[in-house]
Protein backbone atom coordinates (compact mmCIF):
# COMPACT_ATOMS: atom_id res chain seq x y z
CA UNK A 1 148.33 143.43 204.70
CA UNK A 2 146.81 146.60 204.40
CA UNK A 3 146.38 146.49 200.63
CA UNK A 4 144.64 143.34 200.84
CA UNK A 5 142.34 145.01 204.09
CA UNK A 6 141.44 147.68 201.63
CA UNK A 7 140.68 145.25 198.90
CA UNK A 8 138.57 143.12 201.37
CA UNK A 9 136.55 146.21 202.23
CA UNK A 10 136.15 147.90 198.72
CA UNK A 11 134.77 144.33 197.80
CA UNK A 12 133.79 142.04 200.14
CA UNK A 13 132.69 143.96 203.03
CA UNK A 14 128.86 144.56 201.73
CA UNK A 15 128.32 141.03 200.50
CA UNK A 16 129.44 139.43 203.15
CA UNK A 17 127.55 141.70 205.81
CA UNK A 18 124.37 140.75 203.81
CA UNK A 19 125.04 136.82 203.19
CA UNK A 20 126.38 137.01 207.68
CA UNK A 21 122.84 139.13 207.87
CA UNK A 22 120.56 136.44 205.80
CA UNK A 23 122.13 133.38 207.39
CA UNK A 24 121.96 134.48 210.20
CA UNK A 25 117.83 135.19 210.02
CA UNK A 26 118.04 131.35 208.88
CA UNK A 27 119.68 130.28 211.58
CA UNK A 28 117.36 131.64 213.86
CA UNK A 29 114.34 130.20 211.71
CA UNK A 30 115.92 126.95 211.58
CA UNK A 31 116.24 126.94 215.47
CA UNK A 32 112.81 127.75 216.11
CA UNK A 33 111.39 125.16 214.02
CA UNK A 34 114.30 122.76 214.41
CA UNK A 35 115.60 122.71 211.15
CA UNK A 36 119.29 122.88 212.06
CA UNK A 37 120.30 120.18 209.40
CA UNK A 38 119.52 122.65 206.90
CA UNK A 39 122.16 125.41 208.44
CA UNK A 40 124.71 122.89 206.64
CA UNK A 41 122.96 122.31 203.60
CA UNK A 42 122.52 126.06 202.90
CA UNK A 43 126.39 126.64 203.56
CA UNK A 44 127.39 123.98 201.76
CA UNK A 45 125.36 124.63 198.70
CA UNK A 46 126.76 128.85 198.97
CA UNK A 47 130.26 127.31 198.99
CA UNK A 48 129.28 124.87 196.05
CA UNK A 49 128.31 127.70 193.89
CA UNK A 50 131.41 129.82 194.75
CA UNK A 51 133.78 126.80 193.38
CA UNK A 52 131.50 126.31 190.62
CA UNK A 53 131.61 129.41 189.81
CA UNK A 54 134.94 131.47 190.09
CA UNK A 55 135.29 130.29 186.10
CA UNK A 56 132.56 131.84 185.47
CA UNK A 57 133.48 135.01 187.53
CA UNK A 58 136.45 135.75 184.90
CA UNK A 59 134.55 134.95 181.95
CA UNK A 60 132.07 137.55 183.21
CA UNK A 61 134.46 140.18 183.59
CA UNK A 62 136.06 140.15 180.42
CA UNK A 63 132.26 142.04 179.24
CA UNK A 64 131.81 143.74 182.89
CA UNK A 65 134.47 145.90 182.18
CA UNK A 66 133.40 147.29 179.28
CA UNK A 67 130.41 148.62 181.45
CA UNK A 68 130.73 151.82 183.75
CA UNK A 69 130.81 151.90 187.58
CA UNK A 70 126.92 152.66 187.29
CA UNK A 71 125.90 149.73 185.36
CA UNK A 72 128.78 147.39 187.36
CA UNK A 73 126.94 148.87 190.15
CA UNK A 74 123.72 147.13 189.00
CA UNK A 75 125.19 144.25 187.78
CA UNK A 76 125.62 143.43 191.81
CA UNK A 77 122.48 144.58 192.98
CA UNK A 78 119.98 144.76 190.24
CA UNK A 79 122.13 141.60 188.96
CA UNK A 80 121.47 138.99 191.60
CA UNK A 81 117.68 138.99 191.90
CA UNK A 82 118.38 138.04 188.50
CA UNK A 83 120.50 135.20 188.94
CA UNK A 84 118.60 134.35 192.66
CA UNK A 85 114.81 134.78 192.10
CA UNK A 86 115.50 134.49 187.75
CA UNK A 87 117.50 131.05 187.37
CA UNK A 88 116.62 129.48 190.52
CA UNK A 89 112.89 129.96 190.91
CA UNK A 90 111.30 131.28 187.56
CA UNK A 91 113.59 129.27 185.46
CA UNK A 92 112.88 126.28 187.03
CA UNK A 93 109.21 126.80 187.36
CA UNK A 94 108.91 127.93 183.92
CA UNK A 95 110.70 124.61 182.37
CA UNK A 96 107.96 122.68 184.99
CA UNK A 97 105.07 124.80 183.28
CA UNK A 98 105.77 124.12 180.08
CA UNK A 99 107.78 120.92 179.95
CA UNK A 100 105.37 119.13 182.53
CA UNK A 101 102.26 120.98 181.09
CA UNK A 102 101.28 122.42 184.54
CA UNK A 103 99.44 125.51 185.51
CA UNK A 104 102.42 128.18 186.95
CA UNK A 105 100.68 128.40 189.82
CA UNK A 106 100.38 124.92 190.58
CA UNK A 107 104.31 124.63 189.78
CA UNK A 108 104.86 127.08 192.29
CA UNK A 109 102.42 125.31 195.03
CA UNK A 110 104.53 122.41 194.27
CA UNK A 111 107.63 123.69 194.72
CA UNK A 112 106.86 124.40 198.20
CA UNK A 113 104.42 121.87 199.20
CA UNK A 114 105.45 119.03 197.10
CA UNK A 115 109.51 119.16 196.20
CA UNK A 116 109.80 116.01 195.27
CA UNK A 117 106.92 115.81 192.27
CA UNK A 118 108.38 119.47 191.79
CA UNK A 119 112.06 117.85 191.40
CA UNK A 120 110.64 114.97 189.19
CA UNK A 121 108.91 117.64 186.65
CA UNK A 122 112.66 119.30 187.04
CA UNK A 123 113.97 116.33 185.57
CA UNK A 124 111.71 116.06 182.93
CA UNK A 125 112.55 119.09 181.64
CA UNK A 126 116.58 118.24 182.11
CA UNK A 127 117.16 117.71 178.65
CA UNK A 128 115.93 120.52 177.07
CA UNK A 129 117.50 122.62 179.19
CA UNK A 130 121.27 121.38 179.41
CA UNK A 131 121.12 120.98 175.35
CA UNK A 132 119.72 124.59 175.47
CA UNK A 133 123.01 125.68 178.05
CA UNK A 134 125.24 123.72 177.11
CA UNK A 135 125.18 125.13 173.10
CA UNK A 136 124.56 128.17 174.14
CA UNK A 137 127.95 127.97 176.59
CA UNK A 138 129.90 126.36 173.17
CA UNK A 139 128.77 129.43 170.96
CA UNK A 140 130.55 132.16 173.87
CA UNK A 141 134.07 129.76 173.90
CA UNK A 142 133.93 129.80 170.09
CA UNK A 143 133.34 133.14 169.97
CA UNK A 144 136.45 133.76 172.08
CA UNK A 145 138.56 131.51 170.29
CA UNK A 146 138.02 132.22 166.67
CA UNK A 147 138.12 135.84 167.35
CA UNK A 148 141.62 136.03 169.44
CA UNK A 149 143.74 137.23 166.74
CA UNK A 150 141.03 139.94 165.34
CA UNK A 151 141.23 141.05 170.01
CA UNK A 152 144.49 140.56 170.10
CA UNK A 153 144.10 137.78 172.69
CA UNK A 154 146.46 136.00 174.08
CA UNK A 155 147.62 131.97 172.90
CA UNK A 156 147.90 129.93 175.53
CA UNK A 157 147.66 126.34 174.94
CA UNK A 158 148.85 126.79 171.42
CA UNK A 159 148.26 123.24 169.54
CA UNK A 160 144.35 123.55 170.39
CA UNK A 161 144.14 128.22 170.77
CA UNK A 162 145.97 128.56 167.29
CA UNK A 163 144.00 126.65 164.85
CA UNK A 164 140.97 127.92 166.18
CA UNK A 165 142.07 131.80 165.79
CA UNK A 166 143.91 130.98 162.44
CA UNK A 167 140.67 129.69 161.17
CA UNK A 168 138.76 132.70 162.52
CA UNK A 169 140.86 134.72 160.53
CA UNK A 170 139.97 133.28 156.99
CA UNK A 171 136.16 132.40 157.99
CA UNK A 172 133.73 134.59 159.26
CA UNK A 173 133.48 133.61 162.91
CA UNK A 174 129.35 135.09 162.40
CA UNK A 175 129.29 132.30 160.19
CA UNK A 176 130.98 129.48 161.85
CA UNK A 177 129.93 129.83 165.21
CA UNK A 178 126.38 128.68 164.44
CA UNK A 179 127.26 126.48 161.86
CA UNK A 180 129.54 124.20 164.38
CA UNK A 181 126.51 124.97 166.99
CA UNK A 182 124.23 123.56 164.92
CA UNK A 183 126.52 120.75 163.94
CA UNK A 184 127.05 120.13 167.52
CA UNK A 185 123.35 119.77 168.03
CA UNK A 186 122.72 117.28 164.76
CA UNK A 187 125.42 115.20 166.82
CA UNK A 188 123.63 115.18 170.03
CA UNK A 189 120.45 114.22 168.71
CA UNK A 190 122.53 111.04 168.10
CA UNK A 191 123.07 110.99 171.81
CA UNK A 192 119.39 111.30 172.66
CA UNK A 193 117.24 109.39 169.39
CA UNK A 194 113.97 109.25 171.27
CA UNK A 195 113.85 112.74 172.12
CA UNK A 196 115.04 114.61 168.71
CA UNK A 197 112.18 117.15 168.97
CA UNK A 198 113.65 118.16 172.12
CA UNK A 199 116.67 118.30 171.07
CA UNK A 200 116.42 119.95 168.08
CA UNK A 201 114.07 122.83 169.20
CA UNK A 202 116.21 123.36 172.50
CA UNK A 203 119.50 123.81 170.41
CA UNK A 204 118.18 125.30 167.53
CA UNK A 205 117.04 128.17 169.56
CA UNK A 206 119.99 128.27 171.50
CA UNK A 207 121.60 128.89 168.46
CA UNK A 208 119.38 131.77 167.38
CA UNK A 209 119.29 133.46 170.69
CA UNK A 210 123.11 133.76 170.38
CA UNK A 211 123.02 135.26 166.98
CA UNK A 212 120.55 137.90 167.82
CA UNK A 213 121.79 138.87 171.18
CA UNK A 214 125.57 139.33 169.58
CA UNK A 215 123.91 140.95 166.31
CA UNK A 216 122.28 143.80 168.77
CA UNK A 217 125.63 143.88 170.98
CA UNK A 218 127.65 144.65 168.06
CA UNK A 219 125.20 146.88 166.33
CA UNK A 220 124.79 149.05 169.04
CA UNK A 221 128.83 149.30 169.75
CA UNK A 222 129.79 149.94 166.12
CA UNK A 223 126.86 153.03 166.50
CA UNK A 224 128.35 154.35 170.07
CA UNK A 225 131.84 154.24 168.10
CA UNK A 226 130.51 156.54 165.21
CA UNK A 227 128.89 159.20 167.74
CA UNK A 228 132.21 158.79 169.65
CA UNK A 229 134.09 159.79 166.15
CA UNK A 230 132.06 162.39 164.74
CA UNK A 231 133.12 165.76 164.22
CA UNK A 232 130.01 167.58 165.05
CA UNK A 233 130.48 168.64 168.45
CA UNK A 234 126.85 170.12 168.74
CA UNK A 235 125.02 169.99 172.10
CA UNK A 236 122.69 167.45 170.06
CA UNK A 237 125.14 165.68 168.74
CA UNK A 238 126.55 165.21 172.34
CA UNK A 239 123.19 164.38 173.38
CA UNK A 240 122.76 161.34 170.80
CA UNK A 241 126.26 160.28 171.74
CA UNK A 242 125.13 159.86 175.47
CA UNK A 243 121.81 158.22 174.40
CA UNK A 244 123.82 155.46 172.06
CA UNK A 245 126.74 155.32 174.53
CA UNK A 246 123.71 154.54 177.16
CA UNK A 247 122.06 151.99 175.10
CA UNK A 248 125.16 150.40 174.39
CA UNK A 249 125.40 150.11 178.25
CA UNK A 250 122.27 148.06 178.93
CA UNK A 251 122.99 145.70 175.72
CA UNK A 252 125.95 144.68 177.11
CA UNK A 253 124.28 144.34 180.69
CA UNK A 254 121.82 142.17 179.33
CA UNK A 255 124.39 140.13 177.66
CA UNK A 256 126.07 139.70 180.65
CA UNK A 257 123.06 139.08 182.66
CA UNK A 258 122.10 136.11 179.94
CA UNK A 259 125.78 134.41 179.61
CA UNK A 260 125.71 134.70 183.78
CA UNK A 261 122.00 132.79 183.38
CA UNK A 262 123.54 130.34 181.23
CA UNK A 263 126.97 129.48 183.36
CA UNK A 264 124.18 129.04 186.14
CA UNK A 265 122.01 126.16 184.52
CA UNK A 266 124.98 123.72 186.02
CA UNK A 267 124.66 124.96 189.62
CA UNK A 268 120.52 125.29 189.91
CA UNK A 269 120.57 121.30 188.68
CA UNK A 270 123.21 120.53 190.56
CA UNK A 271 121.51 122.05 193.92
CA UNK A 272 118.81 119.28 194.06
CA UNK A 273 121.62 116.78 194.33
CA UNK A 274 121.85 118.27 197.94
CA UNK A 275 118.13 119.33 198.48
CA UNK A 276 114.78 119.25 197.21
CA UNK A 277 114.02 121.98 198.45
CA UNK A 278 113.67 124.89 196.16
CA UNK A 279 113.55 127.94 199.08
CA UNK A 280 117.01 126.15 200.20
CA UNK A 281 118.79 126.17 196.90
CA UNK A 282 117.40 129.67 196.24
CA UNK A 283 119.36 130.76 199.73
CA UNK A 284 122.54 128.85 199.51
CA UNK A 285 123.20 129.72 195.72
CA UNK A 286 122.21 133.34 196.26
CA UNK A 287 124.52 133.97 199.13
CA UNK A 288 127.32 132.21 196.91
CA UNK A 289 125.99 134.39 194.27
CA UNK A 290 126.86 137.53 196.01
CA UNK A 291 130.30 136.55 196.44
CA UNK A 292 130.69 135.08 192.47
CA UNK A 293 129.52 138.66 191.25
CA UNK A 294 131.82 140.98 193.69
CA UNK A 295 134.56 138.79 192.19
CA UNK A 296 133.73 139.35 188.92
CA UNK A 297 133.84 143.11 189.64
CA UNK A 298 136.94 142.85 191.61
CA UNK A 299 138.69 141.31 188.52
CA UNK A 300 137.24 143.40 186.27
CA UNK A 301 138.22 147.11 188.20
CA UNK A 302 141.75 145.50 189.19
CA UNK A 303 142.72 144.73 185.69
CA UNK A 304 143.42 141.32 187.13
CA UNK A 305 143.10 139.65 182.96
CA UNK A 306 145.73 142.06 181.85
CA UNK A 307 148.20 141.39 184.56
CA UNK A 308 147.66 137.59 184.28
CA UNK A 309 147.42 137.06 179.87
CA UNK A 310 146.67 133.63 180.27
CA UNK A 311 143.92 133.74 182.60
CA UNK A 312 141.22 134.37 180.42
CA UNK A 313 142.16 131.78 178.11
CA UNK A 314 141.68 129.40 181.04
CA UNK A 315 138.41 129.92 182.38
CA UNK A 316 137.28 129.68 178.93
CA UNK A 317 138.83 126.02 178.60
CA UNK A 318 136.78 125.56 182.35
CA UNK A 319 133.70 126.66 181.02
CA UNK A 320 134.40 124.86 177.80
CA UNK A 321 134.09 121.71 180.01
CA UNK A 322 130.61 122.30 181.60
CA UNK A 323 128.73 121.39 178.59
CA UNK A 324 130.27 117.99 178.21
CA UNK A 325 129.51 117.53 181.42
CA UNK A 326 125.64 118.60 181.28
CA UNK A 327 125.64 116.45 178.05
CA UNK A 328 127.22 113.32 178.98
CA UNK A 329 126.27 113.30 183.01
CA UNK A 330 129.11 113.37 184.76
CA UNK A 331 129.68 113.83 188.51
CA UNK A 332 129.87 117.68 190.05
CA UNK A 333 133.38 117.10 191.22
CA UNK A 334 134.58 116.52 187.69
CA UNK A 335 133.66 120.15 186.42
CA UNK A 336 134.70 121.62 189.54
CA UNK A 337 138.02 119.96 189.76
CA UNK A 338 138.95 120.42 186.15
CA UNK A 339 138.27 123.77 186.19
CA UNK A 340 139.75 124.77 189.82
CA UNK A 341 143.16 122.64 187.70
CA UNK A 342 143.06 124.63 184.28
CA UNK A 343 142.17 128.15 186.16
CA UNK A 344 145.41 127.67 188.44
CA UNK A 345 147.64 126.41 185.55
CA UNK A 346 146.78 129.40 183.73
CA UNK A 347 147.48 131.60 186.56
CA UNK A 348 150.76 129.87 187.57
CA UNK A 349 151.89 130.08 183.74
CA UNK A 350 150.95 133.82 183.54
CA UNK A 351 152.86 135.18 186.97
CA UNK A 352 155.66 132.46 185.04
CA UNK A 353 155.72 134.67 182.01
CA UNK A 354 155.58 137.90 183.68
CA UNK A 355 158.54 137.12 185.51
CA UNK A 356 160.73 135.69 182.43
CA UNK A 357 159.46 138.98 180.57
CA UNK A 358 161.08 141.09 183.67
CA UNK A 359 158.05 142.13 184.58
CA UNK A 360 156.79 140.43 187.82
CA UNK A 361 153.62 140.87 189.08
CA UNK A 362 152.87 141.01 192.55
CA UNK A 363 149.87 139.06 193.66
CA UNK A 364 149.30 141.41 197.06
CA UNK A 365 149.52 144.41 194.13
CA UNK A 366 146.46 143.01 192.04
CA UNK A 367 144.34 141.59 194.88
């Protein structure tokens, strides 16, 4: 009990003092203006974004802890204005500016004054955006997949994990990442044939974003490792190494910060199935925010993927199920369910293993 006290504490203490302290300013808003309907809409969307999300949480941590306390530091401060004020209000207003043609300051008028024609120029811009997420979200699970042997992941569901990583191993995974993207995106123009401009300009940059963002990553990793190596132990030397090492840092926050934006293009669509009200879905996916990202961190600092092998592997199925969905419309539950189903077989099959391997791990030990 007192391990778990501690853990509570070391994690949960400061976001859920700040999501108690912000609901609780609602509340008193909501009473004065009698608004109290909204109390339960703001709850319920925080707890929808928590279930969406705990997939999400373990992909994230898998790069969050390659980052140092300072930068995991940011990643839940700095971090969440991203994922509060970026994906649910500029995001959204920027995919009205452009998609709808409308002034941005009009689009942000609207958004407050009008949600509805706000929500309609929303779903105008629908399309673009899930084809956008949802390849972008195929090229990170590929990624993962065709490079488990060269990471030394784990196989979980072997008839589907080891073709993938045995065909990683003989073909560049640079190359055939984008090339089954861009497959991927020739097929869904046959899903959409009155809107292949769309289509094709949404995936097709989806596809290049990837590259370059994992291009930089990777450059500026192999160059931390060569300062790391090198012989010359000079006070500049040392110097460089820190500067690389620190650049190396704030790649991988900002590929972090953009595979968090993209697991979030589900939940800040799926929010105006509840409300139309942007400043609503802003608050109820922001508190559930703050509890997504102290997970991540609590996974990541507890070594919680290397006590449970298989977990990994199963988020990444979850996730691999969100595009489908964005693509082919289906219902919130189904995500959520599958997901919440593949995360806890993976779990149940890892403390499994452990044990058979006579090495039983302790839930109370890693939480």
């Amino acid at each position: 009990m007192e391990q778990k006290t501690s853990t509570w504490r070391q994690y949960y203490y400061g976001p859920t003092i700040a999501a108690l302290a912000i609901y609780g300013l609602f509340a008193v808003w909501a009473v004065f203006t009698h608004n109290l309907a909204e109390l339960q809409i703001v709850a319920v969307l925080a707890v929808f974004e928590v279930v969406l999300s705990f997939d999400n949480a373990i992909v994230n941590a898998k790069v969050l802890r390659r980052l140092d306390e300072d930068w995991q530091r940011y990643f839940l401060t700095v971090g969440i204005f991203v994922a509060v004020i970026g994906m649910r209000l500029i995001v959204p207003l920027a995919t009205v500016s452009i998609g709808g043609h409308v002034n941005p300051v009009r689009a942000a008028v609207m958004a407050v004054a009008d949600p509805r024609e706000y929500a309609m120029y929303v779903q105008r811009a629908h399309l673009a955006v899930i084809v956008f997420g949802g390849i972008y979200l195929l090229q990170i699970i590929l990624s993962f997949f065709l490079n488990a042997d060269a990471e030394g992941n784990a196989t979980w569901l072997k008839p589907l994990e080891w073709p993938l990583g045995w065909l990683g191993m003989r073909v560049n995974p640079r190359l055939l990442v984008p090339a089954c993207s861009l497959a991927t995106v020739g097929l869904l123009t046959l899903r959409w044939p009155g809107h292949l401009t769309a289509v094709l300009v949404s995936g097709v940059s989806s596809v290049m974003l990837h590259q370059l963002v994992s291009e930089l990553s990777a450059r500026f990793e192999q160059h931390a490792e060569e300062a790391e190596t090198a012989e010359d132990t000079s006070e500049q030397q040392a110097q460089r190494t820190l500067g690389r090492i620190d650049w190396v840092m704030l790649s991988l926050f900002l590929y972090l910060e953009l595979q968090d934006a993209t697991f979030s293009f589900d939940s800040v669509f799926g929010g105006f199935a509840f409300t139309l009200v942007v400043p609503l879905i802003m608050l109820g996916s922001g508190i559930g925010a703050l509890y997504v990202r102290a997970m991540t961190i609590h996974i990541a600092q507890r070594g919680v993927l290397d006590e449970f092998q298989y977990l990994a592997n199963g988020a990444y199925w979850a996730i691999g199920v969100l595009p489908f969905a964005m693509w082919f419309e289906w219902p919130e539950y189904v995500p959520a369910v599958t997901s919440t189903s593949l995360i806890a077989a993976a779990l149940l099959h890892s403390l499994y293993a452990n044990r058979r391997g006579g090495s039983a791990v302790s839930v109370v030990n890693v939480l």
